[in-house]
N, C-alpha and C. Protein backbone atom coordinates (compact mmCIF):
# COMPACT_ATOMS: atom_id res chain seq x y z
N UNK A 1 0.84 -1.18 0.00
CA UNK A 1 0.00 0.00 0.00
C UNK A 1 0.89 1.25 0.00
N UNK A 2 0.79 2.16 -0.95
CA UNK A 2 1.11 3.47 -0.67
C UNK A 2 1.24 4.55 0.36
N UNK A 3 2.35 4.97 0.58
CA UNK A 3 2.13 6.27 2.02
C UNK A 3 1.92 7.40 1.36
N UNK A 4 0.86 8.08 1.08
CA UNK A 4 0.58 9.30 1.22
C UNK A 4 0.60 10.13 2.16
N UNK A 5 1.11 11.80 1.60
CA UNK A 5 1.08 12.89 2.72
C UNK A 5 -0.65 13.39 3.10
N UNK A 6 -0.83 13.67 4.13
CA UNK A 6 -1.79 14.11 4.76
C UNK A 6 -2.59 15.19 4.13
N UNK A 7 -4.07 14.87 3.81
CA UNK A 7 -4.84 16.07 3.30
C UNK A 7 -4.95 17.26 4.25
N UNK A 8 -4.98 18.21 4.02
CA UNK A 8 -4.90 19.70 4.56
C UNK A 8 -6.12 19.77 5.04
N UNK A 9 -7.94 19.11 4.42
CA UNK A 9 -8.56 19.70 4.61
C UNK A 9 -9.67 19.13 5.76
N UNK A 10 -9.23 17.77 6.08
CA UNK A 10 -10.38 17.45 7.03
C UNK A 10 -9.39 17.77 8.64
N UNK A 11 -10.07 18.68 9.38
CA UNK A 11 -9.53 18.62 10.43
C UNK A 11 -10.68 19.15 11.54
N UNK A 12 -9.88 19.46 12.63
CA UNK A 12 -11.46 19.47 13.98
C UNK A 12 -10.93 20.73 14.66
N UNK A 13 -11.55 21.54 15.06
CA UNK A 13 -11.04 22.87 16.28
C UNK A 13 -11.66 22.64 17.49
N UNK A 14 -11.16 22.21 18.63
CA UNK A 14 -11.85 22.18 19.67
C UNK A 14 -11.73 23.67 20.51
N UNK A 15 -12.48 24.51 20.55
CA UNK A 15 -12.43 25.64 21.18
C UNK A 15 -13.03 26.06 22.32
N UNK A 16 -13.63 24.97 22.59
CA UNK A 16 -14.38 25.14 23.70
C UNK A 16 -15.88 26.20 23.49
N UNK A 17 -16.00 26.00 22.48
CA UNK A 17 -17.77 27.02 22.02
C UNK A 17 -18.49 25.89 21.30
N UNK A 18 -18.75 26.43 20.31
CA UNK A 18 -20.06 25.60 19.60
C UNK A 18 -19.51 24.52 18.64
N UNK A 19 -20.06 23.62 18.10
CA UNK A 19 -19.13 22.53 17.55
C UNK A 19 -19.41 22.95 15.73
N UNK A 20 -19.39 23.73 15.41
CA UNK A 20 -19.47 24.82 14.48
C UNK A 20 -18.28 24.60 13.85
N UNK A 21 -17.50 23.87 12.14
CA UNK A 21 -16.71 23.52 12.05
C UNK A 21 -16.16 25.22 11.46
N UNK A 22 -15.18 24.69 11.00
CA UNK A 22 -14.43 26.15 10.94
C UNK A 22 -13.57 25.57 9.68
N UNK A 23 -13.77 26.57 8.80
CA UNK A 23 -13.57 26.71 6.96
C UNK A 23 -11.91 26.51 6.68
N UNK A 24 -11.24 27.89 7.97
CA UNK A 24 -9.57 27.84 7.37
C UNK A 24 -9.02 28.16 9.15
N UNK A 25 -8.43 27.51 9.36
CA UNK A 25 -7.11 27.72 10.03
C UNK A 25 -5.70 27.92 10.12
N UNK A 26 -5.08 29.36 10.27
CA UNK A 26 -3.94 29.33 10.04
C UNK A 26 -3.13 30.63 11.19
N UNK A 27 -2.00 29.99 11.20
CA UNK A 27 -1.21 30.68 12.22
C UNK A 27 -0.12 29.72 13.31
N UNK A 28 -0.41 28.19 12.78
CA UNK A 28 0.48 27.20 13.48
C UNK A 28 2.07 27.26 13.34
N UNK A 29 2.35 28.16 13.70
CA UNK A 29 3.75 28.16 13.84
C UNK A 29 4.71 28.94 15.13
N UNK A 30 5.67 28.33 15.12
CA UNK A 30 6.68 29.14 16.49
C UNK A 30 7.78 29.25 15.87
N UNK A 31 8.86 30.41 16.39
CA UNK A 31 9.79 31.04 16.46
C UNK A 31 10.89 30.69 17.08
N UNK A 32 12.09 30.54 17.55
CA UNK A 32 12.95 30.80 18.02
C UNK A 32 13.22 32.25 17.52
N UNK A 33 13.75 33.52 18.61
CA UNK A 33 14.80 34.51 18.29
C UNK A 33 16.07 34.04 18.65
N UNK A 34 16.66 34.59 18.05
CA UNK A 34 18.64 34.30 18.21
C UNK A 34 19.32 35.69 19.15
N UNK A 35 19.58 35.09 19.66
CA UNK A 35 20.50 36.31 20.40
C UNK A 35 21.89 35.91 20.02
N UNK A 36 22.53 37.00 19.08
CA UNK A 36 24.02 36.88 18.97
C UNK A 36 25.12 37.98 20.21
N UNK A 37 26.02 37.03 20.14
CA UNK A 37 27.14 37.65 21.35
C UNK A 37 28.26 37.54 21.09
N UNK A 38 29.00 38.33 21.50
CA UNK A 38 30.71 38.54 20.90
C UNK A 38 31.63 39.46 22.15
N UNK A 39 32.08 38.20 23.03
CA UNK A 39 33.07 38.46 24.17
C UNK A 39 34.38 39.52 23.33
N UNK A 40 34.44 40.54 24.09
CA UNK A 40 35.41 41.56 23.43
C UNK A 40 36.90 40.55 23.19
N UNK A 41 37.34 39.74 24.11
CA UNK A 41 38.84 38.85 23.94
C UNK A 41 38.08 37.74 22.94
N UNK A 42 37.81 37.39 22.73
CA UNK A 42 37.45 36.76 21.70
C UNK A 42 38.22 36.68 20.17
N UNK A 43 39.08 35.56 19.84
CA UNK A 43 39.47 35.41 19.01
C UNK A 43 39.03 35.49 17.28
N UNK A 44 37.99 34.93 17.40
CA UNK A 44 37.15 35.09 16.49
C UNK A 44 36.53 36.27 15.98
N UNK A 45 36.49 37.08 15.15
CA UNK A 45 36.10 38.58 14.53
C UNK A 45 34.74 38.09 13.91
N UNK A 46 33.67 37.23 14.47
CA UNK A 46 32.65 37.06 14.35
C UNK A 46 31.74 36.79 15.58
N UNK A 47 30.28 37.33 15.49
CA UNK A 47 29.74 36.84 16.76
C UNK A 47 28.93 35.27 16.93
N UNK A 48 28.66 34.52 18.18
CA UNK A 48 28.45 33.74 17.87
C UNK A 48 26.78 33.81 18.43
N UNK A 49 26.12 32.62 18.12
CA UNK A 49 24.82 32.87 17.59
C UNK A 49 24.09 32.04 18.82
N UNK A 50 23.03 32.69 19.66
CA UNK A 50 22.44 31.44 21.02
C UNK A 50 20.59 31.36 20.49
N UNK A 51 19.83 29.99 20.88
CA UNK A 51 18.94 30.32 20.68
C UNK A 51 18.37 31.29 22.12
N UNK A 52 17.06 32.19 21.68
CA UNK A 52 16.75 32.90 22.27
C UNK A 52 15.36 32.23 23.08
N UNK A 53 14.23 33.95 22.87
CA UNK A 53 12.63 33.02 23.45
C UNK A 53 12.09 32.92 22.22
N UNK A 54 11.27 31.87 22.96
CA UNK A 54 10.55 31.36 21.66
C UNK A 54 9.15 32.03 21.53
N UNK A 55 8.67 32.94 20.10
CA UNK A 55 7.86 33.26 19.95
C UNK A 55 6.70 33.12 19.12
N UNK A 56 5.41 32.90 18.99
CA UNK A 56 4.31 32.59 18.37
C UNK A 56 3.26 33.81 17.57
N UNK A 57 3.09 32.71 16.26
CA UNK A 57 2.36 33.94 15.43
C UNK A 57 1.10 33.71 16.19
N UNK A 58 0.20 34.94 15.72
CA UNK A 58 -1.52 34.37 16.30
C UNK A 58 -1.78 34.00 15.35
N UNK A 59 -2.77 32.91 15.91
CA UNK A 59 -4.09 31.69 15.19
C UNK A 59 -5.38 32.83 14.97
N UNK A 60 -5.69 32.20 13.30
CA UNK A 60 -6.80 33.06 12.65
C UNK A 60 -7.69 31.93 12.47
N UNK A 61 -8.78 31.84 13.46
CA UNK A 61 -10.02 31.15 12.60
C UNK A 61 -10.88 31.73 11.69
N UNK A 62 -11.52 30.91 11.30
CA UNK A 62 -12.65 31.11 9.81
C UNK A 62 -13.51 30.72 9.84
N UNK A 63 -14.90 30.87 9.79
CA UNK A 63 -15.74 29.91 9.89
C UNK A 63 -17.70 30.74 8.95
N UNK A 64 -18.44 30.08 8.65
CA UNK A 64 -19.53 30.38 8.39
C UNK A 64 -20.30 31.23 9.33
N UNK A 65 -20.51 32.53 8.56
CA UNK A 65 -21.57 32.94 9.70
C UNK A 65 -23.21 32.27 9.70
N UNK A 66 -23.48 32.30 11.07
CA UNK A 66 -25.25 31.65 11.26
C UNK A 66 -25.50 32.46 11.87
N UNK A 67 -27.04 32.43 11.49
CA UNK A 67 -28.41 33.18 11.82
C UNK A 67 -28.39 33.08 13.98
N UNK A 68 -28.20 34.13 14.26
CA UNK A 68 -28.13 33.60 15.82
C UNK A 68 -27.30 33.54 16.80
N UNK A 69 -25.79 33.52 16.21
CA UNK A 69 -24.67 32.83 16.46
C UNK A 69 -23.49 33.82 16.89
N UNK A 70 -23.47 34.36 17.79
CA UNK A 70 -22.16 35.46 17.86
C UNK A 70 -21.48 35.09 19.43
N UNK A 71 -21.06 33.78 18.99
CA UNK A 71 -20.07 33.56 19.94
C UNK A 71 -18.96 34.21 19.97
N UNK A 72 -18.59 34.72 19.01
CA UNK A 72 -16.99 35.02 18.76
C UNK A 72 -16.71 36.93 19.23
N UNK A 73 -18.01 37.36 19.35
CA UNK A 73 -18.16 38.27 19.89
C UNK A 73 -19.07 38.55 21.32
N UNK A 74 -19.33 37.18 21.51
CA UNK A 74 -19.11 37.27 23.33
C UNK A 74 -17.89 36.79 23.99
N UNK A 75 -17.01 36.32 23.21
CA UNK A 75 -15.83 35.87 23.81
C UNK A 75 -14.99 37.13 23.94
N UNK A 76 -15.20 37.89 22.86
CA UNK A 76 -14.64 39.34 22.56
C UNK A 76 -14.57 40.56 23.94
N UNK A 77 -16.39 40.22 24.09
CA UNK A 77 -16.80 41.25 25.16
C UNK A 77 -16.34 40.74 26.43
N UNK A 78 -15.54 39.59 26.68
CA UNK A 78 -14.96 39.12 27.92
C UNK A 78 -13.91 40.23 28.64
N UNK A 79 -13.34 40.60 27.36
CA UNK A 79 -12.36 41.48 27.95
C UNK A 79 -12.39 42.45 28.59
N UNK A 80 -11.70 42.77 29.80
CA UNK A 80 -11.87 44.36 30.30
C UNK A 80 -11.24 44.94 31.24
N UNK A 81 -10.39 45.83 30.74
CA UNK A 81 -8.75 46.24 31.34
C UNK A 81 -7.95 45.13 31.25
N UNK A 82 -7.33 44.08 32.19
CA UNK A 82 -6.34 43.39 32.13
C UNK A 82 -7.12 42.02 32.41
N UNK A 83 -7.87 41.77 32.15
CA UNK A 83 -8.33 40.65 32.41
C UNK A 83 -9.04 40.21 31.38
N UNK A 84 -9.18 39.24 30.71
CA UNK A 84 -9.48 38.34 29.74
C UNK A 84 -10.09 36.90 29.97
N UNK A 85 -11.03 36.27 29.86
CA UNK A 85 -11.34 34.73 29.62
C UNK A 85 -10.93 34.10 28.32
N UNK A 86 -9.29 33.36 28.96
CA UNK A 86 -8.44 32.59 28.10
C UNK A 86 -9.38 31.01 28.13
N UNK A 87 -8.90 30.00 26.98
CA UNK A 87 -9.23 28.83 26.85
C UNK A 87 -7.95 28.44 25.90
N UNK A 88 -7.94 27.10 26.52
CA UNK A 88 -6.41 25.58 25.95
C UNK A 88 -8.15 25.47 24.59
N UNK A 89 -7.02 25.32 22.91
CA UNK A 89 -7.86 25.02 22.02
C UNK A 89 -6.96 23.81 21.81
N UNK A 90 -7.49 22.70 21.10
CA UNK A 90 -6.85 22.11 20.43
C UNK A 90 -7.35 21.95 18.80
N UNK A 91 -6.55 21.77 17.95
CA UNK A 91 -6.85 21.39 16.45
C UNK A 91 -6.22 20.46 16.07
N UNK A 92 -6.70 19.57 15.26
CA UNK A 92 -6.14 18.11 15.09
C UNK A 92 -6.62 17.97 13.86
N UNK A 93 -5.73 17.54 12.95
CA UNK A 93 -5.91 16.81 11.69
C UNK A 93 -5.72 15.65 11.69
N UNK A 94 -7.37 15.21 10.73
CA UNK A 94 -8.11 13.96 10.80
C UNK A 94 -7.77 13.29 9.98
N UNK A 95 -7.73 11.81 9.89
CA UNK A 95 -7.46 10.87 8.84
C UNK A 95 -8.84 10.65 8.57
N UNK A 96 -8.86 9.39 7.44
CA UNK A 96 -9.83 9.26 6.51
C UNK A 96 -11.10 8.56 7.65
N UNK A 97 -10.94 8.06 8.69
CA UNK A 97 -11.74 7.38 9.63
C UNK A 97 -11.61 8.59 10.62
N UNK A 98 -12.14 10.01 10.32
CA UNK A 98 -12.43 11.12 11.60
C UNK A 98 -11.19 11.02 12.50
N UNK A 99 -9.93 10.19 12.82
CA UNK A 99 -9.24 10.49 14.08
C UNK A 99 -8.36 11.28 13.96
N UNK A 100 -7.65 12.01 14.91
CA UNK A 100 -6.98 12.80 14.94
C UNK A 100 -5.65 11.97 14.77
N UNK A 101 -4.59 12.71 13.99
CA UNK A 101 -3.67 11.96 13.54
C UNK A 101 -2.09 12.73 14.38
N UNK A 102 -2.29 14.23 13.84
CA UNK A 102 -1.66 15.37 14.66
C UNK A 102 -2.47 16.20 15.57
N UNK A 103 -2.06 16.39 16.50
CA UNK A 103 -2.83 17.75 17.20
C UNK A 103 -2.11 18.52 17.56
N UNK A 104 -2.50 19.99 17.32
CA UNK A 104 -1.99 21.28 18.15
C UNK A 104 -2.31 21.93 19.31
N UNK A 105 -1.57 21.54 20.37
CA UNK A 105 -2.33 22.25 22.01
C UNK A 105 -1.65 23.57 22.30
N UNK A 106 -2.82 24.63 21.85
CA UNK A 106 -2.60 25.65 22.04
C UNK A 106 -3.25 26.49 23.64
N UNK A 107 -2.13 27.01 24.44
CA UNK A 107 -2.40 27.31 25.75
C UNK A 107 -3.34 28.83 25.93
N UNK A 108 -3.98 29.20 26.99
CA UNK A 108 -3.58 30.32 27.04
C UNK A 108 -4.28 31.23 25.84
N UNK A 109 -5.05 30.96 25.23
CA UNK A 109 -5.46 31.70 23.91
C UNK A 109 -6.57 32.90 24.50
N UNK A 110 -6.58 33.92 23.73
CA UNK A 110 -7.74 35.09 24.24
C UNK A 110 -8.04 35.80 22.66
N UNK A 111 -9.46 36.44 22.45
CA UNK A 111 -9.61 37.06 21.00
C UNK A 111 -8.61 38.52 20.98
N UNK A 112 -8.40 38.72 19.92
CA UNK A 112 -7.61 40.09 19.83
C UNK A 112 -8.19 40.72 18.62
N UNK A 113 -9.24 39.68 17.87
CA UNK A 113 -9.45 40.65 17.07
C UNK A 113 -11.16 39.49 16.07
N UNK A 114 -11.99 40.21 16.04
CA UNK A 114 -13.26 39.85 15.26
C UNK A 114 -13.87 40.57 14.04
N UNK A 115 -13.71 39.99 12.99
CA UNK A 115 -14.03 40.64 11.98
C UNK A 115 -15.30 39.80 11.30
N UNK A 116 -16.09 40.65 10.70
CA UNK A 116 -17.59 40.23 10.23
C UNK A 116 -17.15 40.37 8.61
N UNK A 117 -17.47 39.38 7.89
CA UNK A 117 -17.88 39.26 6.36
C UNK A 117 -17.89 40.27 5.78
N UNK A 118 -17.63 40.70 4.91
CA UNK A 118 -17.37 41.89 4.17
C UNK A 118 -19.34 41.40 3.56
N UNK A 119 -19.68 42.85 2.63
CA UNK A 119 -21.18 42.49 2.04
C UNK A 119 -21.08 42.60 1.00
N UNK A 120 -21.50 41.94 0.22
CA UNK A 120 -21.74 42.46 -1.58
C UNK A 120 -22.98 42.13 -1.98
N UNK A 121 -23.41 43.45 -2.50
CA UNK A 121 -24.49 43.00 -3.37
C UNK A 121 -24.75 42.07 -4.23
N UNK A 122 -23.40 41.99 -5.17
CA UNK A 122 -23.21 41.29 -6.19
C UNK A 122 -22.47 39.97 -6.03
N UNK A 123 -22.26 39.54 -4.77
CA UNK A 123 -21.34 38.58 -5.06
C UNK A 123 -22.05 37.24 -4.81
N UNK A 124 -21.76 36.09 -4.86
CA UNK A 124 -22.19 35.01 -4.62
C UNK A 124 -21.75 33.83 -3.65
N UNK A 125 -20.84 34.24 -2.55
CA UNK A 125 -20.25 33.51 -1.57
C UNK A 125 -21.29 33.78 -0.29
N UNK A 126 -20.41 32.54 0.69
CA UNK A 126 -20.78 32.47 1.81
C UNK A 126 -20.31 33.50 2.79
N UNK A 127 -21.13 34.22 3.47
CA UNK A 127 -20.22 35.40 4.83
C UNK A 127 -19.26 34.67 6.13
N UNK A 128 -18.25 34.71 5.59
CA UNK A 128 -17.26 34.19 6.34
C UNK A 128 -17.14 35.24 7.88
N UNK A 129 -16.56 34.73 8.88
CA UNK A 129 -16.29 35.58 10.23
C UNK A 129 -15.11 35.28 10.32
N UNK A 130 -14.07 36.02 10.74
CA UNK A 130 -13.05 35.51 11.42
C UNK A 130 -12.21 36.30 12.67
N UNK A 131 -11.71 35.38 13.35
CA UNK A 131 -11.05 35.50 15.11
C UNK A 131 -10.09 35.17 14.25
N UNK A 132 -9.37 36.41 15.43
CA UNK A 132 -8.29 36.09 15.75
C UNK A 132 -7.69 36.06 16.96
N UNK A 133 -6.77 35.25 17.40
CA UNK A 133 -5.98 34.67 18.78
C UNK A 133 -4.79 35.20 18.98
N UNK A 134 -4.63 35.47 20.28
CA UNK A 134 -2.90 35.32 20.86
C UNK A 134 -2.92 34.71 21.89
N UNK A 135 -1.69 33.79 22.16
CA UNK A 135 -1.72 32.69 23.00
C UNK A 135 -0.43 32.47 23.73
N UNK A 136 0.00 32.06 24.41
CA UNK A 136 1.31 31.97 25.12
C UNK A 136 1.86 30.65 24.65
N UNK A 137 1.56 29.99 24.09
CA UNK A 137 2.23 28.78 23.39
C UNK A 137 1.77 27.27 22.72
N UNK A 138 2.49 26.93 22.20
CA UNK A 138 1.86 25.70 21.01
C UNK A 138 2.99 24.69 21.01
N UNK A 139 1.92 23.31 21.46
CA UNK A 139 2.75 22.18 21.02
C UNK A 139 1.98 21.22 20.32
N UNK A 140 3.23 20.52 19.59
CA UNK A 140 2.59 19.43 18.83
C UNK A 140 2.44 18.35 19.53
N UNK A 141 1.27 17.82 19.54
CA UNK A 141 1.05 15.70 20.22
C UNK A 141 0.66 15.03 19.11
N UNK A 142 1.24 13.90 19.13
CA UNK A 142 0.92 13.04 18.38
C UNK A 142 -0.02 12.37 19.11
């Protein structure tokens, strides 16, 4: 039997809201910064290179808007001054039998930003919503 790479498109967001699948996800990635250093006696006329902290892009969900449905802007209105209602999301991409094959455990997540569907008279798509996240960190489980 053949090993194929993994389809991009069946996957699950557990967010802790409505089980409301969600169209595009993107923002899975982390950083290392480098901190370079160069001891003045130092032989070498180059600096040398350390890893630093590790930093994270924010996670953009996507999803269909419904008649009813503005979770993503009561999660929004949580906020106020320094205090926020964070939630652990996970997202996992599914194999051909629904299971999760990879998952991403993202900590710590809060909205930073909600945007509503653009309108067109003329157009013929679905009104997309999308969140966006910042989170204090992401790991992969198998």
């Amino acid at each position: 039997m053949a090993t194929y790479p993994l389809a991009k498109f069946h996957f699950l967001v557990d967010w802790n809201g409505s089980k409301v699948g969600f169209t595009e996800v993107t923002g899975l990635d982390m950083q290392v910064e480098v901190i370079e250093y160069r001891e003045g006696s130092s032989p070498e006329y180059s600096k040398i290179k350390m890893p630093g902290l590790q930093k994270f892009s924010n996670i953009t969900l996507k999803r269909g808007t419904f008649a009813g449905d503005k979770e993503f802007y009561a999660w929004m209105r949580t906020i106020n001054l320094n205090t926020v209602e964070r939630r652990d999301l996970t997202i996992s991409l599914l194999n051909e039998n629904h299971e999760p094959v990879i998952s991403w455990k993202i900590r710590n997540a809060f909205p930073t930003k909600v945007q509503a569907s653009d309108l067109k008279a003329d157009g013929n798509e679905v009104a997309i919503e999308t969140l966006e996240l910042a989170h204090e960190g992401l790991t992969v489980v198998d």
